[in-house]
Structures are given as structure tokens and as C-alpha cells.
PDB file of N, CA and C in Angstrom:
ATOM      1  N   UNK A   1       0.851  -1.179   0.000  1.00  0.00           N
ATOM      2  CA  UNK A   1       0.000   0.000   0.000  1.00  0.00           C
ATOM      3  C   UNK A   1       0.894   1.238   0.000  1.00  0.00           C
ATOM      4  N   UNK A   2       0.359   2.117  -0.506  1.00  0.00           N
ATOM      5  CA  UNK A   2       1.337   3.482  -0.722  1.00  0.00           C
ATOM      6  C   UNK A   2      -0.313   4.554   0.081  1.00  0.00           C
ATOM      7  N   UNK A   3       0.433   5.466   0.757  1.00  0.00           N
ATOM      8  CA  UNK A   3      -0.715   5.976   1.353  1.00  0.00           C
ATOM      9  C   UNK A   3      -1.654   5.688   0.846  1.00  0.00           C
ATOM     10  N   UNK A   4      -2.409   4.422   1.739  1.00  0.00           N
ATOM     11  CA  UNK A   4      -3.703   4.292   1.310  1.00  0.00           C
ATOM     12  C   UNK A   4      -3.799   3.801  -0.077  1.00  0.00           C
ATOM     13  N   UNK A   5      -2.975   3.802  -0.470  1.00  0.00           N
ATOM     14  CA  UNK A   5      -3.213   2.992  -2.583  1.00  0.00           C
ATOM     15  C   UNK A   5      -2.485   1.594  -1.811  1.00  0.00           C
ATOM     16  N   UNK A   6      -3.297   0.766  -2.831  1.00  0.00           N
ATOM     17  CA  UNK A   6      -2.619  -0.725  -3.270  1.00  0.00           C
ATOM     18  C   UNK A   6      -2.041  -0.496  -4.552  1.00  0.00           C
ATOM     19  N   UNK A   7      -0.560  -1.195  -4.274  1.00  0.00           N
ATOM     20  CA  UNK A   7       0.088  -0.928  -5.260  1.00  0.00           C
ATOM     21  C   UNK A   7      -0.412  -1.852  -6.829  1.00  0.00           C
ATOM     22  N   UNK A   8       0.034  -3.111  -6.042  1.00  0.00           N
ATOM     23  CA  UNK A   8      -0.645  -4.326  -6.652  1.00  0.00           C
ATOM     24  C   UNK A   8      -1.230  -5.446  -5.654  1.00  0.00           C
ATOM     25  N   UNK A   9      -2.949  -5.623  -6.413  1.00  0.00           N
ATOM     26  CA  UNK A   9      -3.005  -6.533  -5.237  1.00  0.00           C
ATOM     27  C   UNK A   9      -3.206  -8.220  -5.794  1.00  0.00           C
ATOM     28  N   UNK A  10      -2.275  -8.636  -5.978  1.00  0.00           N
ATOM     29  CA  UNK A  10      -2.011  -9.937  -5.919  1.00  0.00           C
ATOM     30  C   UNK A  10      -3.216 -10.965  -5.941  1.00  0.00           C
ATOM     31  N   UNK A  11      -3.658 -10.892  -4.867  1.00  0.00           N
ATOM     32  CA  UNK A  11      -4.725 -11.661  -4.460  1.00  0.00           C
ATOM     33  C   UNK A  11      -5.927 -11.646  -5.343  1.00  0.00           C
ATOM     34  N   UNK A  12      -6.339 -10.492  -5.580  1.00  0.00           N
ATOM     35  CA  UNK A  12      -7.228 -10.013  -6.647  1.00  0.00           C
ATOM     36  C   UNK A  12      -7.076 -10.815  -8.473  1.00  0.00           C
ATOM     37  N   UNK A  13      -5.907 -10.063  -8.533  1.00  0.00           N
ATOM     38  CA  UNK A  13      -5.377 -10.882  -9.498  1.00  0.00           C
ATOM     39  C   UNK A  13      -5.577 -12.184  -9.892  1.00  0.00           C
ATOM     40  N   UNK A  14      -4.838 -13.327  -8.942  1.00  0.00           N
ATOM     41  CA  UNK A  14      -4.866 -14.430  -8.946  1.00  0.00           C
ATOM     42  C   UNK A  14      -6.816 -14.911  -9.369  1.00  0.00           C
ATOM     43  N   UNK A  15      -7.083 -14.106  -8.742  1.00  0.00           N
ATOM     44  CA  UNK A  15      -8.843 -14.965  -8.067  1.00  0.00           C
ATOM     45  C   UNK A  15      -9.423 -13.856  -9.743  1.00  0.00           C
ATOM     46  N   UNK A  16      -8.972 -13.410 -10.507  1.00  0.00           N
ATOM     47  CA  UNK A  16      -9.257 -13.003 -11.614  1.00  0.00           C
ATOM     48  C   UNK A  16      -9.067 -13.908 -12.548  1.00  0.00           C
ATOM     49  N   UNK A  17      -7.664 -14.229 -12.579  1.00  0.00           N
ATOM     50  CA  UNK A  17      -7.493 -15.331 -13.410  1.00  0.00           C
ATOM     51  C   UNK A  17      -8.016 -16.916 -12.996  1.00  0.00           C
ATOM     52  N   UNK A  18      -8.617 -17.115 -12.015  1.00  0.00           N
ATOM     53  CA  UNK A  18      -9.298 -18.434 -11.747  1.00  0.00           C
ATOM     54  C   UNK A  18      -7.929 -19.379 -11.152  1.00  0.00           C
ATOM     55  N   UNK A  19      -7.064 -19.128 -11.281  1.00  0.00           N
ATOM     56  CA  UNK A  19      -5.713 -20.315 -10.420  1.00  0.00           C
ATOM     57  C   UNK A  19      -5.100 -20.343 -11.717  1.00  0.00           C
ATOM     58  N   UNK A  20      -4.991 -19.977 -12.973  1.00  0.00           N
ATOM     59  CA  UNK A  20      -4.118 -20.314 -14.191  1.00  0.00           C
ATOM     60  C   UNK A  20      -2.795 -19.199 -13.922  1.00  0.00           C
ATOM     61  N   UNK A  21      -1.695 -20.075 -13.723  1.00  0.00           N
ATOM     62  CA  UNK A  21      -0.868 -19.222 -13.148  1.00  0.00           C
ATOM     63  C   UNK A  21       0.191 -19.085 -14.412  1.00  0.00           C
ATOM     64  N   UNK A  22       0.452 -20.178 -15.519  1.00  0.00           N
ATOM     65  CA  UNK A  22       0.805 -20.059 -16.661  1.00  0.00           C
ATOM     66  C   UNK A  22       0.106 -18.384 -17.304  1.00  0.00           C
ATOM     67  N   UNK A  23      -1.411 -18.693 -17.654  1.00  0.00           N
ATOM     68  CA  UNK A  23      -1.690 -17.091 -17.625  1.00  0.00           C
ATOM     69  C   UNK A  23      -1.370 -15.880 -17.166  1.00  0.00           C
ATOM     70  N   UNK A  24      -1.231 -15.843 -16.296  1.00  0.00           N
ATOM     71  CA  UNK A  24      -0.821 -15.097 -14.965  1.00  0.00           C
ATOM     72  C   UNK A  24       0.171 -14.423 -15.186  1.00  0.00           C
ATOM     73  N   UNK A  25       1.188 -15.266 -15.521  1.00  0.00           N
ATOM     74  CA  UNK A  25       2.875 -15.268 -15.361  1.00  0.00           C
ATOM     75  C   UNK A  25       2.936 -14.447 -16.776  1.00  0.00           C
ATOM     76  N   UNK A  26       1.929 -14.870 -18.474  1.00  0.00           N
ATOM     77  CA  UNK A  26       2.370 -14.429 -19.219  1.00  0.00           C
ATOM     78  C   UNK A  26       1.615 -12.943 -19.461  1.00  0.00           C
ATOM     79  N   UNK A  27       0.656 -12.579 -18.575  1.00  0.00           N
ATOM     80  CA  UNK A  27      -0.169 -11.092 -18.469  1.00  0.00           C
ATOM     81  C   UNK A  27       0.931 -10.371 -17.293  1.00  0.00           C
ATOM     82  N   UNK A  28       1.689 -11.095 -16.777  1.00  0.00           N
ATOM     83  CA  UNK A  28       2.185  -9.904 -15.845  1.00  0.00           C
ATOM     84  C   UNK A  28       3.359  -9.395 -16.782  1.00  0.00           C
ATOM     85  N   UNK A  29       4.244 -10.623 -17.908  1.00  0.00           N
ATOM     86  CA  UNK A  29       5.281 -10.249 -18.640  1.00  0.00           C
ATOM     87  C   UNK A  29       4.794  -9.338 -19.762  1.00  0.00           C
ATOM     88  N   UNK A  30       3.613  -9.090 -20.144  1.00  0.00           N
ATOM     89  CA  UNK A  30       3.525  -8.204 -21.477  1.00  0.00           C
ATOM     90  C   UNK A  30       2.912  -6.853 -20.644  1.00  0.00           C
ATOM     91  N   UNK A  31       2.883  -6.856 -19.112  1.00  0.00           N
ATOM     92  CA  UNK A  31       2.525  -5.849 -18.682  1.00  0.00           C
ATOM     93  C   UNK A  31       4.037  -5.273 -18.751  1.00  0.00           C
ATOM     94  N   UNK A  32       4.714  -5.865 -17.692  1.00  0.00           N
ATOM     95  CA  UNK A  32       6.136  -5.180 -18.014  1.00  0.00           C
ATOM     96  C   UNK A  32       6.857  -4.883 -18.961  1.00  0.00           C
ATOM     97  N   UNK A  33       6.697  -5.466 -20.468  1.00  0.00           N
ATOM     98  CA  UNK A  33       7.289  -5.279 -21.558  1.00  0.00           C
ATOM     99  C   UNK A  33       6.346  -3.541 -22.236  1.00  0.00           C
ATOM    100  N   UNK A  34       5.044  -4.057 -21.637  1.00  0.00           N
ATOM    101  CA  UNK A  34       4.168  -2.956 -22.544  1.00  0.00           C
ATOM    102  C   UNK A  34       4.347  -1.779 -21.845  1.00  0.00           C
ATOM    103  N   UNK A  35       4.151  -1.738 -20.106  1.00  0.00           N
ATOM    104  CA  UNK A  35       4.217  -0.505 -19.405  1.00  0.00           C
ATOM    105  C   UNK A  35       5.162   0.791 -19.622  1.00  0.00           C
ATOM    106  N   UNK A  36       6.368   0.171 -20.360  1.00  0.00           N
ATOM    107  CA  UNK A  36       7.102   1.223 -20.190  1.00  0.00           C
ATOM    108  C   UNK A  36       6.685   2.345 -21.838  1.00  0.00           C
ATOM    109  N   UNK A  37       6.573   1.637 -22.557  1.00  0.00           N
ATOM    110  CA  UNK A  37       5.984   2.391 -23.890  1.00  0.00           C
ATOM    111  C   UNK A  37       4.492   2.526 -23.726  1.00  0.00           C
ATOM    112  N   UNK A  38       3.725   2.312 -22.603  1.00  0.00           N
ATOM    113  CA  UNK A  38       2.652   3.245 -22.154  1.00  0.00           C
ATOM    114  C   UNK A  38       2.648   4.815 -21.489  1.00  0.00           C
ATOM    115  N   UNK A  39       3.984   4.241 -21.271  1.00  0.00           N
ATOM    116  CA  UNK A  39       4.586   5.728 -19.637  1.00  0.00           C
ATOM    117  C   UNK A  39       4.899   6.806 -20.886  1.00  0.00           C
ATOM    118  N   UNK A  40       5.956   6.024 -22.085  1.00  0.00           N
ATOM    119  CA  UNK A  40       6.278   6.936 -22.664  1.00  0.00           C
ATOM    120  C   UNK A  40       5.215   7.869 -23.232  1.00  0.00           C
ATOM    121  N   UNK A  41       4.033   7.222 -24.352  1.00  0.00           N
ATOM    122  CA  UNK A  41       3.032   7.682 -25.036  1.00  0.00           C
ATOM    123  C   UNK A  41       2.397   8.964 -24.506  1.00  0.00           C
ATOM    124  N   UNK A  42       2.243   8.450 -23.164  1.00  0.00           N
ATOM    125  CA  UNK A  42       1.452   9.637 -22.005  1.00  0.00           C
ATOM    126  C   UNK A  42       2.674  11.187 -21.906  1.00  0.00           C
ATOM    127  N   UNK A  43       3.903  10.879 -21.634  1.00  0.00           N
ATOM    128  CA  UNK A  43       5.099  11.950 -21.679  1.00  0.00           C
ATOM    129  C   UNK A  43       5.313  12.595 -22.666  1.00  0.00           C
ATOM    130  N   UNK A  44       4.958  11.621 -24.069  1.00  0.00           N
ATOM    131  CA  UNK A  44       5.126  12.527 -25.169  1.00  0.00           C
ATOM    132  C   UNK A  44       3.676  13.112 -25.549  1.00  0.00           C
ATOM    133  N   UNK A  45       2.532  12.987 -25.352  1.00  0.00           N
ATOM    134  CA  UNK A  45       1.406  13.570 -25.520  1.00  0.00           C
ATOM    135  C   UNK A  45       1.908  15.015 -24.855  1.00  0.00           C
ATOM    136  N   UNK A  46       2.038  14.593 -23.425  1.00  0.00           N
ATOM    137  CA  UNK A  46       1.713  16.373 -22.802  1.00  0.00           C
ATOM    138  C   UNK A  46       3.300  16.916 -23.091  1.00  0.00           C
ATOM    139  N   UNK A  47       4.180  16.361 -23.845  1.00  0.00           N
ATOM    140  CA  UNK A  47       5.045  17.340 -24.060  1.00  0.00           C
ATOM    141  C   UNK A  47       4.555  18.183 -25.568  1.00  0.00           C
ATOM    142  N   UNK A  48       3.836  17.412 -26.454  1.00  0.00           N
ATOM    143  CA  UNK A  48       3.524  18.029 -27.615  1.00  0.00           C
ATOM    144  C   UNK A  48       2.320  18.788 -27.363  1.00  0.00           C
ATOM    145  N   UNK A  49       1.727  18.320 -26.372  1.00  0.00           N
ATOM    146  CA  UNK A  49       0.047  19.289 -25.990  1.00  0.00           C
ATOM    147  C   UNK A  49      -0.822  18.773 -26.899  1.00  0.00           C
ATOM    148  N   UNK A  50      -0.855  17.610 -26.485  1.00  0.00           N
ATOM    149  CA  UNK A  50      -1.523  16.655 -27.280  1.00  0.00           C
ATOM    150  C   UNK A  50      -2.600  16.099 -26.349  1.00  0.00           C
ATOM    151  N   UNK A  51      -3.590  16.741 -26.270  1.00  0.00           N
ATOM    152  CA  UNK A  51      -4.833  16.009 -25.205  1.00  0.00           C
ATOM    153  C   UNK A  51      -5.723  15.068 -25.571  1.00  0.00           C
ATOM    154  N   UNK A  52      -5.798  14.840 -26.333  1.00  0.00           N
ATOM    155  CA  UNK A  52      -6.558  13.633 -27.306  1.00  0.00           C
ATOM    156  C   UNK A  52      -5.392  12.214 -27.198  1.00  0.00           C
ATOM    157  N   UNK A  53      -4.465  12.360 -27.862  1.00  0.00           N
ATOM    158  CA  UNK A  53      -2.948  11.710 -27.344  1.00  0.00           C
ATOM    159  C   UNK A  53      -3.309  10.978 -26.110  1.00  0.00           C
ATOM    160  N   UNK A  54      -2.660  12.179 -25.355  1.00  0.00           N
ATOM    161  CA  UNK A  54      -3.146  11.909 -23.427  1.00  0.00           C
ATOM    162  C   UNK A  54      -4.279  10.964 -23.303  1.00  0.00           C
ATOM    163  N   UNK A  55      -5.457  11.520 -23.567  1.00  0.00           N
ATOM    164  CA  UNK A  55      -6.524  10.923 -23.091  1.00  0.00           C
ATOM    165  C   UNK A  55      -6.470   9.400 -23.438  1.00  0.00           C
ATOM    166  N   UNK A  56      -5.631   8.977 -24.494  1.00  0.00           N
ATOM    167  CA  UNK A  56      -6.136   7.850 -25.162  1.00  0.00           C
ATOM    168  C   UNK A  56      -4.888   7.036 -24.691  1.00  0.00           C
ATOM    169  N   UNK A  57      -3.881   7.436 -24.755  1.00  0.00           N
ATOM    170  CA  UNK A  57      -2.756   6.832 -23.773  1.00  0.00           C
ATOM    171  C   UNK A  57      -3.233   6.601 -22.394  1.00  0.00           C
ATOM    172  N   UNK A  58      -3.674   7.173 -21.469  1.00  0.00           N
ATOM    173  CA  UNK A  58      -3.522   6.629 -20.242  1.00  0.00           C
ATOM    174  C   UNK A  58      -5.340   5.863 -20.200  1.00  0.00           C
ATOM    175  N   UNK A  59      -5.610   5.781 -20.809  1.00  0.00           N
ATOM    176  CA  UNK A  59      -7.266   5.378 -21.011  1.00  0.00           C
ATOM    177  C   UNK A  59      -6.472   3.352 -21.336  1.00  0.00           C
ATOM    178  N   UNK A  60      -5.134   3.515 -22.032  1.00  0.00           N
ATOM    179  CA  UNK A  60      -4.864   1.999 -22.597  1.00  0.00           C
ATOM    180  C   UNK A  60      -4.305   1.617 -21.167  1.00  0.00           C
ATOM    181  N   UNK A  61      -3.453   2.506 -20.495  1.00  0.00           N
ATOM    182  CA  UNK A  61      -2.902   1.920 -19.548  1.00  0.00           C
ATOM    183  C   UNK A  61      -3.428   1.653 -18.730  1.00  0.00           C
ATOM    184  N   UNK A  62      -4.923   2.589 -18.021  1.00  0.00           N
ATOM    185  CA  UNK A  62      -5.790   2.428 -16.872  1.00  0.00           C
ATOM    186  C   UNK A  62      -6.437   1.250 -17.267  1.00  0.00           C
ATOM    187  N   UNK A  63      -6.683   0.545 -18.650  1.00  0.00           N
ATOM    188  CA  UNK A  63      -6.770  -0.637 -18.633  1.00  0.00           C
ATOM    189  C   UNK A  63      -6.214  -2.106 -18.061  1.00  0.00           C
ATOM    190  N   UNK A  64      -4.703  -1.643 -18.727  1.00  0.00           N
ATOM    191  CA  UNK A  64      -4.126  -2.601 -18.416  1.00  0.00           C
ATOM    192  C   UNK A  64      -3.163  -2.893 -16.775  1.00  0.00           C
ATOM    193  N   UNK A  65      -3.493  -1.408 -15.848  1.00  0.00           N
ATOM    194  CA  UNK A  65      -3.134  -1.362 -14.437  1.00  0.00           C
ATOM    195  C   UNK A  65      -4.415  -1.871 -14.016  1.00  0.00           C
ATOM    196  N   UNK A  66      -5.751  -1.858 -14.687  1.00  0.00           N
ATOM    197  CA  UNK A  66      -6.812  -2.531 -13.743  1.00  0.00           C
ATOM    198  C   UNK A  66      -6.999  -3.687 -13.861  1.00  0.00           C
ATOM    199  N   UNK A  67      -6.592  -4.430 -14.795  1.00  0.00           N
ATOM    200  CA  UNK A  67      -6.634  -6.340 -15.127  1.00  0.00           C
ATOM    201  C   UNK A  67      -5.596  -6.247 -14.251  1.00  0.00           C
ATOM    202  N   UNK A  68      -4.650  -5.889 -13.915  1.00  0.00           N
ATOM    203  CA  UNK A  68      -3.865  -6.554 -12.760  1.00  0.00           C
ATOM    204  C   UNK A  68      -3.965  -5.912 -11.083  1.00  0.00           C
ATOM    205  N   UNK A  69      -5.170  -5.468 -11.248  1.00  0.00           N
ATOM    206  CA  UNK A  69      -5.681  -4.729 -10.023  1.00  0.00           C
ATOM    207  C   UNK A  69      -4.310  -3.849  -9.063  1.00  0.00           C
ATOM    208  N   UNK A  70      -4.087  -3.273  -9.933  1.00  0.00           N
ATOM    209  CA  UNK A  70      -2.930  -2.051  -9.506  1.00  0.00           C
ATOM    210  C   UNK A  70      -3.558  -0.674  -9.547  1.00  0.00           C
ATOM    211  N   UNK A  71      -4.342  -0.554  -8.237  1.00  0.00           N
ATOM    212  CA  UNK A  71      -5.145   0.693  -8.078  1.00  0.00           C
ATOM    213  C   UNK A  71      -4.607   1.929  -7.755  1.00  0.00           C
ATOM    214  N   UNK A  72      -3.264   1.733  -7.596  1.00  0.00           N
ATOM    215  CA  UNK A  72      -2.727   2.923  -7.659  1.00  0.00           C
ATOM    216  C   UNK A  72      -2.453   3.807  -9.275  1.00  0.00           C
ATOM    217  N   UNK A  73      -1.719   2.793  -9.598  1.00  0.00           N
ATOM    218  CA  UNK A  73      -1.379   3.167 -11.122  1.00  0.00           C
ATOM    219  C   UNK A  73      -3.106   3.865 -11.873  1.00  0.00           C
ATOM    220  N   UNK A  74      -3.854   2.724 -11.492  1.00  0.00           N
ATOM    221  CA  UNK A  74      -5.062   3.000 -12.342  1.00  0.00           C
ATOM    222  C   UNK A  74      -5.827   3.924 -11.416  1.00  0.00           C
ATOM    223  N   UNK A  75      -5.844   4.842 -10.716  1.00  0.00           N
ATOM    224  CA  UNK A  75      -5.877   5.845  -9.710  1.00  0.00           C
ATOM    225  C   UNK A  75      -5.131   7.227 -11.099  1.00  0.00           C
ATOM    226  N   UNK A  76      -4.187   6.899 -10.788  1.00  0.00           N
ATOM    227  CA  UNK A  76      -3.590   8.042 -11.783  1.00  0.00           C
ATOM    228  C   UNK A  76      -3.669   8.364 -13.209  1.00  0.00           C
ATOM    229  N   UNK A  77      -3.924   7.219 -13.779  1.00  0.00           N
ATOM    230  CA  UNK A  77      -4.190   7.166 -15.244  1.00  0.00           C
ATOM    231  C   UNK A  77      -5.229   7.757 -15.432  1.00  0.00           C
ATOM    232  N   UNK A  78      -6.569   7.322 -14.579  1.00  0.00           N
ATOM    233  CA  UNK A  78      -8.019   7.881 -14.652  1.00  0.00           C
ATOM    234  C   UNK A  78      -7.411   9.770 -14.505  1.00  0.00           C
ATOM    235  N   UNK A  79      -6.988  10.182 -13.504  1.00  0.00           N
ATOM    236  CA  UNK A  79      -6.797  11.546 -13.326  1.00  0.00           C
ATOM    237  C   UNK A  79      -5.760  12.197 -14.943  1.00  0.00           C
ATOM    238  N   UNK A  80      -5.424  11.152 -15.495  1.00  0.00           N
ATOM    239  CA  UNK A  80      -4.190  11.474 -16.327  1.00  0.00           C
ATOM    240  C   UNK A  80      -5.717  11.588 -17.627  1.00  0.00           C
ATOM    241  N   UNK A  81      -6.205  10.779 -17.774  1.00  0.00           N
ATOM    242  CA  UNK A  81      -7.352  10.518 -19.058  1.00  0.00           C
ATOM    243  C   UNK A  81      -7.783  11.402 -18.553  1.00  0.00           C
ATOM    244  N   UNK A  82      -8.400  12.353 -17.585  1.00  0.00           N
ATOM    245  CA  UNK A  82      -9.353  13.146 -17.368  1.00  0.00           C
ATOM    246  C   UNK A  82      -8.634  14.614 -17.830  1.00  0.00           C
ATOM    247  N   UNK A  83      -7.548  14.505 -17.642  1.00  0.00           N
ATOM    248  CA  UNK A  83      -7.074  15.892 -17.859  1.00  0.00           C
ATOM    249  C   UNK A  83      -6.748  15.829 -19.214  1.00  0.00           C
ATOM    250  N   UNK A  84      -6.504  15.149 -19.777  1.00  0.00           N
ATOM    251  CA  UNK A  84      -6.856  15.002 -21.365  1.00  0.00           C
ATOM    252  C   UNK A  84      -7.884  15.205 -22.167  1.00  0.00           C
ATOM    253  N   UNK A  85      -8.805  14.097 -21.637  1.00  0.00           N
ATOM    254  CA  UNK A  85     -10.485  14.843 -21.650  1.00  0.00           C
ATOM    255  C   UNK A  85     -10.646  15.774 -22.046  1.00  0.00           C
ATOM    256  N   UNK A  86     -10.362  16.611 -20.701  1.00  0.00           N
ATOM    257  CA  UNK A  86     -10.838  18.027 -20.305  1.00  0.00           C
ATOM    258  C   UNK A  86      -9.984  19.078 -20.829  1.00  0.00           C
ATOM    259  N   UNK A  87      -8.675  18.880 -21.310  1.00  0.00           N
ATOM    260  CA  UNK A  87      -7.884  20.023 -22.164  1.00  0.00           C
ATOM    261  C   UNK A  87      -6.913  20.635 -20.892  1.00  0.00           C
ATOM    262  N   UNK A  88      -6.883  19.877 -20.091  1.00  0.00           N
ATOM    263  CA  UNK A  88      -6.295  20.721 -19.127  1.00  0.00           C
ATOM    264  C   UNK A  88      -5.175  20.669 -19.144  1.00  0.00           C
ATOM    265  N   UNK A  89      -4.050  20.512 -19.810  1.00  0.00           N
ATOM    266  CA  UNK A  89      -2.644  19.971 -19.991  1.00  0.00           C
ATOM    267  C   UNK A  89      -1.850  20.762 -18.840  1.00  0.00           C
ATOM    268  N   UNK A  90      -1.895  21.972 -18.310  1.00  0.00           N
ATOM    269  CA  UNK A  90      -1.228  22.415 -17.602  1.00  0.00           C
ATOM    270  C   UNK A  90      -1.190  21.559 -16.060  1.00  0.00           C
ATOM    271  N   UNK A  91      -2.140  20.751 -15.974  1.00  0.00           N
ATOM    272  CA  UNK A  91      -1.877  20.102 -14.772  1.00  0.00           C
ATOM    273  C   UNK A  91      -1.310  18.848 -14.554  1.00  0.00           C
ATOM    274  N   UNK A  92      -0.979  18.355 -16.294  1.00  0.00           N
ATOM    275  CA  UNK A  92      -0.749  17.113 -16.308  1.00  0.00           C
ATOM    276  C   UNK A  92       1.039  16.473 -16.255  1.00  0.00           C
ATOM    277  N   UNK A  93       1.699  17.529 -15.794  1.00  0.00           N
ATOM    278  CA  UNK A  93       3.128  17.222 -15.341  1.00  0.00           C
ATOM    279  C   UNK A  93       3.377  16.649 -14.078  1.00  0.00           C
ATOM    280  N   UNK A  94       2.110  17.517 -12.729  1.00  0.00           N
ATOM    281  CA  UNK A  94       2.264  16.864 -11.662  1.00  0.00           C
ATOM    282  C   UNK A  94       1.924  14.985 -11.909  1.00  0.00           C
ATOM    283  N   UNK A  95       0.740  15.245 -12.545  1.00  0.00           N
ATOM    284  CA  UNK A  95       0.269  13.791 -12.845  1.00  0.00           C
ATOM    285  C   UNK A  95       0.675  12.912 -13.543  1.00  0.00           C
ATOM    286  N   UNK A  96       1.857  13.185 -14.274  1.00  0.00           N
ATOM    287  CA  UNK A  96       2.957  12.121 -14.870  1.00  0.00           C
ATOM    288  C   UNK A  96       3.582  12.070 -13.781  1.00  0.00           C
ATOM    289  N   UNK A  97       4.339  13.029 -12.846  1.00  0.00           N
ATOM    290  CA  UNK A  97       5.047  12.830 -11.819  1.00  0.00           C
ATOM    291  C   UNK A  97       4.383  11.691 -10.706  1.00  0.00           C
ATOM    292  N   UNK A  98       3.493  11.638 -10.472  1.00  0.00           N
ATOM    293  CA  UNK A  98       2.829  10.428  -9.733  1.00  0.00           C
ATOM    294  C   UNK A  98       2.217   9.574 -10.661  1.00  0.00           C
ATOM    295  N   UNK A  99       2.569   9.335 -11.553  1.00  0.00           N
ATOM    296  CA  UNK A  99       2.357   7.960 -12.240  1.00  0.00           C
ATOM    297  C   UNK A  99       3.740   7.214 -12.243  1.00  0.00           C
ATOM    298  N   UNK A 100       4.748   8.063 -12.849  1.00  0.00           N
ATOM    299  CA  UNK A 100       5.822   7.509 -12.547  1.00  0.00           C
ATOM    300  C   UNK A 100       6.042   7.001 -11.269  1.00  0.00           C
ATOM    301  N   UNK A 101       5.708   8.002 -10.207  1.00  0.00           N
ATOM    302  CA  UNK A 101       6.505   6.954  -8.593  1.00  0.00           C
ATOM    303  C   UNK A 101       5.240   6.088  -8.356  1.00  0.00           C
ATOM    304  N   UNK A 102       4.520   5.828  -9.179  1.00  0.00           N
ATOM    305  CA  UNK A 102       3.325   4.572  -9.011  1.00  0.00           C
ATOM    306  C   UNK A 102       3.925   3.132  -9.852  1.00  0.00           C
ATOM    307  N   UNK A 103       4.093   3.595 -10.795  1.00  0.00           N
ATOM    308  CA  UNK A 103       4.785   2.505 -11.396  1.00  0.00           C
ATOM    309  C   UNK A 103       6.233   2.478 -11.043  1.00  0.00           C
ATOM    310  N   UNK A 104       7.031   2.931 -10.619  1.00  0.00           N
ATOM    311  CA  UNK A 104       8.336   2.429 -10.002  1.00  0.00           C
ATOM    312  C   UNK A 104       7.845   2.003  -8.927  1.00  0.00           C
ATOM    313  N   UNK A 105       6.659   2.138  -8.028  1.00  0.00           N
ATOM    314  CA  UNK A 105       6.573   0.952  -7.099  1.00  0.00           C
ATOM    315  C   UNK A 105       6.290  -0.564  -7.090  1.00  0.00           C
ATOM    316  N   UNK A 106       4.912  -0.039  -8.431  1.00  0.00           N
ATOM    317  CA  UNK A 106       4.142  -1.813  -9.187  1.00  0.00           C
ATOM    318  C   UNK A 106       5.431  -2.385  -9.609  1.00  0.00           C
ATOM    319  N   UNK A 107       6.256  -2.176 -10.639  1.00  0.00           N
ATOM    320  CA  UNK A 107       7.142  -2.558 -11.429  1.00  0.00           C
ATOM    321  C   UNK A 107       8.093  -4.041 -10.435  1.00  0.00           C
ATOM    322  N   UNK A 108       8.470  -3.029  -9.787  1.00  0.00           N
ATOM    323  CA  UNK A 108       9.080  -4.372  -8.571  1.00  0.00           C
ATOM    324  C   UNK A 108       8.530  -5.471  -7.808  1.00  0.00           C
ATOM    325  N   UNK A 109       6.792  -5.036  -7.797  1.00  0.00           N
ATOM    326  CA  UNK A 109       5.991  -6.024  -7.225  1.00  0.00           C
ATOM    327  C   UNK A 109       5.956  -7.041  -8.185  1.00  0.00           C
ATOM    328  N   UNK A 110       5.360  -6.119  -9.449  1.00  0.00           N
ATOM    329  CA  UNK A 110       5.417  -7.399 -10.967  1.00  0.00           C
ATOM    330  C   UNK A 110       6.196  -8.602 -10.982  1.00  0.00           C
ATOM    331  N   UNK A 111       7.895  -7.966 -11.307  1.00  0.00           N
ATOM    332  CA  UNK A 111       8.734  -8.499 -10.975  1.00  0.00           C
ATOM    333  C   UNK A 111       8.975 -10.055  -9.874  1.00  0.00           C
ATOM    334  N   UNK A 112       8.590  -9.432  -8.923  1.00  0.00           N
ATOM    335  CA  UNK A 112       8.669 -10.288  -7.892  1.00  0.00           C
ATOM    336  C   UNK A 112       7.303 -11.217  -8.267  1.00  0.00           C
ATOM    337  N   UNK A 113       6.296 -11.212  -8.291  1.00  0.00           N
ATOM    338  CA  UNK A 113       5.458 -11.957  -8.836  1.00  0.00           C
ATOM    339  C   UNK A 113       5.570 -12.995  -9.766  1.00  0.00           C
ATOM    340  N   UNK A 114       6.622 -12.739 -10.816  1.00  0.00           N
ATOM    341  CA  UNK A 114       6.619 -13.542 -12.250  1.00  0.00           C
ATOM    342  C   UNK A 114       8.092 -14.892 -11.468  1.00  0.00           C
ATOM    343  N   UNK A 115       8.460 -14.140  -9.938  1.00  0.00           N
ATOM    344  CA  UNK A 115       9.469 -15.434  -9.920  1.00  0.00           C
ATOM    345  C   UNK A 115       8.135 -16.174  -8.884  1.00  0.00           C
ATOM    346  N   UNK A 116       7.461 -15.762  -8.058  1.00  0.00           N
ATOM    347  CA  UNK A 116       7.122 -16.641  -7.058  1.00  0.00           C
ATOM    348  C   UNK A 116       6.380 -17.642  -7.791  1.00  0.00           C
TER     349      UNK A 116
END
């Protein structure tokens, strides 16, 4: 938990996928392969002022942080799609800034997941 956020919750997960841990193992590896060219998409939207961009970038990722019930990440993405939405780009630097220290926290949980 990160104040009050679950980073990743495991448990959730598992009882998503029904006990297929072969599955499991290969949704947590295309999360980690995919996450990082999600992070990017979202960085280069609000550097070009691209709110449509934005919106549709973190709209893929709040997807794919909520199949692995990582409510933090998908906490921020929603605020990240909204300010895209809404045109608001000037606020959306803080909100890359806490996506990033959201996913440098999941990232290591992932990790640790794909050995247990």
C-alpha cells in the first residue's frame, strides 16, 4: 500500500485469473514489456500538448493497471485521461510525476510476482 493505494493486489489478481498461473505469469510479462511504452506515449502527448494523445494513452494503460488490479497506477491514469479529456494539460506534469513513482513501485511487485 502506498498511502492508502494498493500498489498491486495480488490476491485479486490471482482470483481473476481463476488459479491459471501459466496465464498469470504471461499477463504480468507483457505488462512489463508494454508498461514502459505506455509511460512513454502519455510523456510525449503532454510534451507536444496533445490532449486527445493523453486521453487515449492513459485510457490503454488504466486498462491494463486494472486487469492486474494495480489501483494505484489505475488511480492516476483515470486523473491522467481526465485531464486530457478536459484540455487541461497544464496540470498534467504533476500527474505524470505520480504515475511515474506509481509505477516504479508496481514494477518491482510485478517483478517479484513472475518469480514466485
Amino acid at each position: 500500500m502506498t498511502g492508502g493505494r494498493q500498489v498491486f493486489d495480488r490476491a485479486t489478481f490471482d482470483r481473476q485469473l481463476g488459479g491459471d498461473r501459466a496465464l498469470g505469469l504471461q499477463i504480468l510479462q507483457m505488462f512489463i514489456e508494454d508498461c514502459p511504452e505506455r509511460v512513454a506515449a502519455i510523456k510525449r502527448a503532454v510534451e507536444q500538448g496533445d490532449a486527445g494523445g493523453l486521453q487515449t494513452a492513459a485510457h490503454t494503460l488504466k486498462g491494463s493497471a486494472g486487469y492486474l488490479a494495480a489501483a494505484f497506477v489505475v488511480e492516476v491514469a483515470v486523473e491522467l485521461e481526465r485531464i486530457g479529456r478536459e484540455g487541461r494539460l497544464a496540470d498534467a506534469p504533476s500527474a505524470v510525476k505520480q504515475l511515474e513513482e506509481a509505477v516504479a513501485r508496481l514494477m518491482p511487485e510485478i517483478e517479484r510476482a513472475t518469480l514466485a
